[in-house]
Protein backbone atom coordinates (compact mmCIF):
# COMPACT_ATOMS: atom_id res chain seq x y z
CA UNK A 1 -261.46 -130.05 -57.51
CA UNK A 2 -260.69 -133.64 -56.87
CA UNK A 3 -262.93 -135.40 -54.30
CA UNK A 4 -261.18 -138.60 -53.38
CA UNK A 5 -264.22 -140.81 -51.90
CA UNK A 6 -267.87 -140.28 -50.85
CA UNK A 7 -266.83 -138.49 -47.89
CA UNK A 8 -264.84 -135.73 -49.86
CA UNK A 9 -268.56 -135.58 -51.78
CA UNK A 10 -270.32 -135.33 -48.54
CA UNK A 11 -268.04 -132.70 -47.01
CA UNK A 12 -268.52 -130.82 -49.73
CA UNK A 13 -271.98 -130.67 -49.60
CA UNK A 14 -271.36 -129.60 -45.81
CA UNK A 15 -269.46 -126.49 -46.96
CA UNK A 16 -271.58 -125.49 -49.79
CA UNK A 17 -274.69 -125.40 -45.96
CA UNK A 18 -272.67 -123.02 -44.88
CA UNK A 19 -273.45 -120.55 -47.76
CA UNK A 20 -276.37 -121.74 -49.28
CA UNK A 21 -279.18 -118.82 -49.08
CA UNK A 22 -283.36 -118.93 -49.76
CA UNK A 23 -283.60 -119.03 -53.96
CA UNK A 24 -280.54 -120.28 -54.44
CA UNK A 25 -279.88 -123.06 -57.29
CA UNK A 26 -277.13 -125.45 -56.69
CA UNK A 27 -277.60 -127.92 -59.61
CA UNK A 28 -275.72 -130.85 -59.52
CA UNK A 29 -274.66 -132.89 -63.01
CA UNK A 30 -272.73 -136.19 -63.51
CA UNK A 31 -272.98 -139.56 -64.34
CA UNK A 32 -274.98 -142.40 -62.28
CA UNK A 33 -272.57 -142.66 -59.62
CA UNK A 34 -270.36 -139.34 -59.85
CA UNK A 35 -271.21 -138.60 -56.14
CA UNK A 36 -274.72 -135.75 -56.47
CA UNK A 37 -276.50 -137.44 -54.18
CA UNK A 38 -273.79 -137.22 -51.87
CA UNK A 39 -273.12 -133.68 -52.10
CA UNK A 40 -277.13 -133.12 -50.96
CA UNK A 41 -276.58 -135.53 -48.48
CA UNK A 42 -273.87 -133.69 -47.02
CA UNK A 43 -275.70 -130.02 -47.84
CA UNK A 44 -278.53 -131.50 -45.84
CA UNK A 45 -277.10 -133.05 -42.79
CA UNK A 46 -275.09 -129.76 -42.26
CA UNK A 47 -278.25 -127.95 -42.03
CA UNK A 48 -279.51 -129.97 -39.32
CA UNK A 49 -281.02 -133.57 -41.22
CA UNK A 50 -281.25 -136.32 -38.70
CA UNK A 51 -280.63 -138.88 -40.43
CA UNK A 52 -279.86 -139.91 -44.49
CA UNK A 53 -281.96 -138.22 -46.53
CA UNK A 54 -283.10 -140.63 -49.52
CA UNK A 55 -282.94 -140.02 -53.08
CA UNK A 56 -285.57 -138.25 -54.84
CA UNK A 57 -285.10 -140.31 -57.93
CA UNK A 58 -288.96 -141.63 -57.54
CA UNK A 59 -290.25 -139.00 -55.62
CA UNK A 60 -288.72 -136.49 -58.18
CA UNK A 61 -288.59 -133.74 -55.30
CA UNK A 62 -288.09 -134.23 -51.92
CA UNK A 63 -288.80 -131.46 -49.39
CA UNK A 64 -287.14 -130.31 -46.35
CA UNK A 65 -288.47 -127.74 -43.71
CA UNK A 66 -287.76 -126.15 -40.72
CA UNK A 67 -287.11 -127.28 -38.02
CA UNK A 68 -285.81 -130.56 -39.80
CA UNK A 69 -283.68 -128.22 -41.52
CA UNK A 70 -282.63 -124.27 -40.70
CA UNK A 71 -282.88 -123.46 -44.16
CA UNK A 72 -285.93 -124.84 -46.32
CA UNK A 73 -284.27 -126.91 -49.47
CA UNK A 74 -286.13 -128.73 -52.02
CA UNK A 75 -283.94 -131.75 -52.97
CA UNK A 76 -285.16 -132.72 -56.65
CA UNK A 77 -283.69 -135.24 -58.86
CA UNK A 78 -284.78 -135.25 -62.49
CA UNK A 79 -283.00 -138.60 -63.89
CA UNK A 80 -286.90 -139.42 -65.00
CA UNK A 81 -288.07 -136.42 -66.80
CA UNK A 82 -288.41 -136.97 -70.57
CA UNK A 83 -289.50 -133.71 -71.58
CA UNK A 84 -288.49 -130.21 -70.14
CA UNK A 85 -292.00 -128.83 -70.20
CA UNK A 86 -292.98 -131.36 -67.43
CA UNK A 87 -290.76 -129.69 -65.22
CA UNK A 88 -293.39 -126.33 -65.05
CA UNK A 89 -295.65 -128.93 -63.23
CA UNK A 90 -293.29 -129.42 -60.15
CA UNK A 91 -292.99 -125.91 -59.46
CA UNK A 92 -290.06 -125.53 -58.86
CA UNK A 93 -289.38 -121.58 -59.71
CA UNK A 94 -292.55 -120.78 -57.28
CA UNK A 95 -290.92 -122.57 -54.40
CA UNK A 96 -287.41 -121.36 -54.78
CA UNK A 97 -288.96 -117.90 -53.63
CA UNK A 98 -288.89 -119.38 -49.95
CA UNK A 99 -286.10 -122.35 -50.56
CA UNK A 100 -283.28 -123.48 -51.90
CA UNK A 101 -283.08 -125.30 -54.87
CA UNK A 102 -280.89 -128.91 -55.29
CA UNK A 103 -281.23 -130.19 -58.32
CA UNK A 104 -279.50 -133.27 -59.66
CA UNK A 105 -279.68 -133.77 -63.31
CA UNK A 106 -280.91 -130.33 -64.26
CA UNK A 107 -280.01 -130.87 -68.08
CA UNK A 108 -282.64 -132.58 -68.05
CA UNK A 109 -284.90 -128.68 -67.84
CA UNK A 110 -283.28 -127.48 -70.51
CA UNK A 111 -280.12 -125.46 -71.79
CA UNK A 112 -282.34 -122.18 -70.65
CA UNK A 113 -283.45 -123.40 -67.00
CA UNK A 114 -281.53 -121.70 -63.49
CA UNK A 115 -279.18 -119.57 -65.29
CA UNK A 116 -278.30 -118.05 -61.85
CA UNK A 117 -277.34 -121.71 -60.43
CA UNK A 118 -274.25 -122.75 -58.90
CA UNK A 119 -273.36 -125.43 -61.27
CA UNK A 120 -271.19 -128.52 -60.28
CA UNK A 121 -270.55 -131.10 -62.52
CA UNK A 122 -268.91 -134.53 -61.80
CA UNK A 123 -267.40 -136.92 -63.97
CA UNK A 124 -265.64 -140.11 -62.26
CA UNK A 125 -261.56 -140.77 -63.14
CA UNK A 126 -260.15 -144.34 -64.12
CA UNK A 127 -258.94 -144.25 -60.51
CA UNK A 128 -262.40 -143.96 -59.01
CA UNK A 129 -261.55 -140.22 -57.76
CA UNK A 130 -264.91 -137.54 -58.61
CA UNK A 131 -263.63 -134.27 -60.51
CA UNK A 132 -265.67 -131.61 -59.80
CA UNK A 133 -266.01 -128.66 -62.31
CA UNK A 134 -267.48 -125.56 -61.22
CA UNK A 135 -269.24 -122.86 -62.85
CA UNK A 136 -270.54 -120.10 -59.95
CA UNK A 137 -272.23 -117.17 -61.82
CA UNK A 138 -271.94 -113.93 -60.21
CA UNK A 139 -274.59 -114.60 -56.96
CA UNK A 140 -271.93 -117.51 -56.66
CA UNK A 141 -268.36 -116.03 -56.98
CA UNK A 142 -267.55 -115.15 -53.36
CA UNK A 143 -269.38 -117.56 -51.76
CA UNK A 144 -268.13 -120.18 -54.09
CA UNK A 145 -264.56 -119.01 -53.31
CA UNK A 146 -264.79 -119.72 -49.51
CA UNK A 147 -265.90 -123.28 -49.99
């Protein structure tokens, strides 16, 4: 998929709201820049955000709850983790019980980590265009095929 600007990003992020469920995983890979952010941004203004949600790059996760949102997401970026064991601290696999999971950068847990997600990866074209690959595992496959 081709996502011409930040928009496109942010749209998409709208459709994946739409289908997003408690305990989901969408994690989101890419280069600084490739658009991640945006996609959350877009995931979380569809499901009700007032407002731009910031980046959890210092914050590492960022929480959401109803009513701010009708579905409870954790947004979590992981640009700063050095070590995949840290991530057990967060607690992250507890909460996904009663949210959704957004995780930019989830490499960065480890090859073994959210085997279930929805994974989206971005890389940015000479041309300044996003291309999104997707990888939807099998909680994913008709959901992801409506987006």
């Amino acid at each position: 998929m081709i996502l011409s600007d930040p928009a496109a990003s942010h749209d998409l992020g709208a459709r994946l709201a739409a289908v997003v469920r408690t305990g989901d995983v969408i994690a989101l890979s890419g280069p600084l820049g490739a658009g991640k952010t945006s996609i959350a941004r877009g995931l979380l203004a569809a499901l009700g955000l007032a407002g731009e949600a910031p980046s959890p790059s210092f914050a590492i996760v960022q929480p959401y709850d109803v009513p701010e949102v009708r579905l409870p997401v954790l947004h979590v970026d992981l640009y700063r983790i050095v070590d995949p064991s840290e991530i057990d601290e967060l607690g992250l696999d507890e909460a996904r019980q009663d949210m959704a999971l957004v995780v930019e950068w989830p490499e960065r847990a480890g090859p073994r980590a959210w085997r279930d997600a929805l994974r989206l990866t971005l890389a940015i074209a000479d041309d300044g265009t996003r291309m999104l690959t997707a990888a939807a595992p099998p909680g994913w496959e008709d959901r992801w095929s409506r987006i």
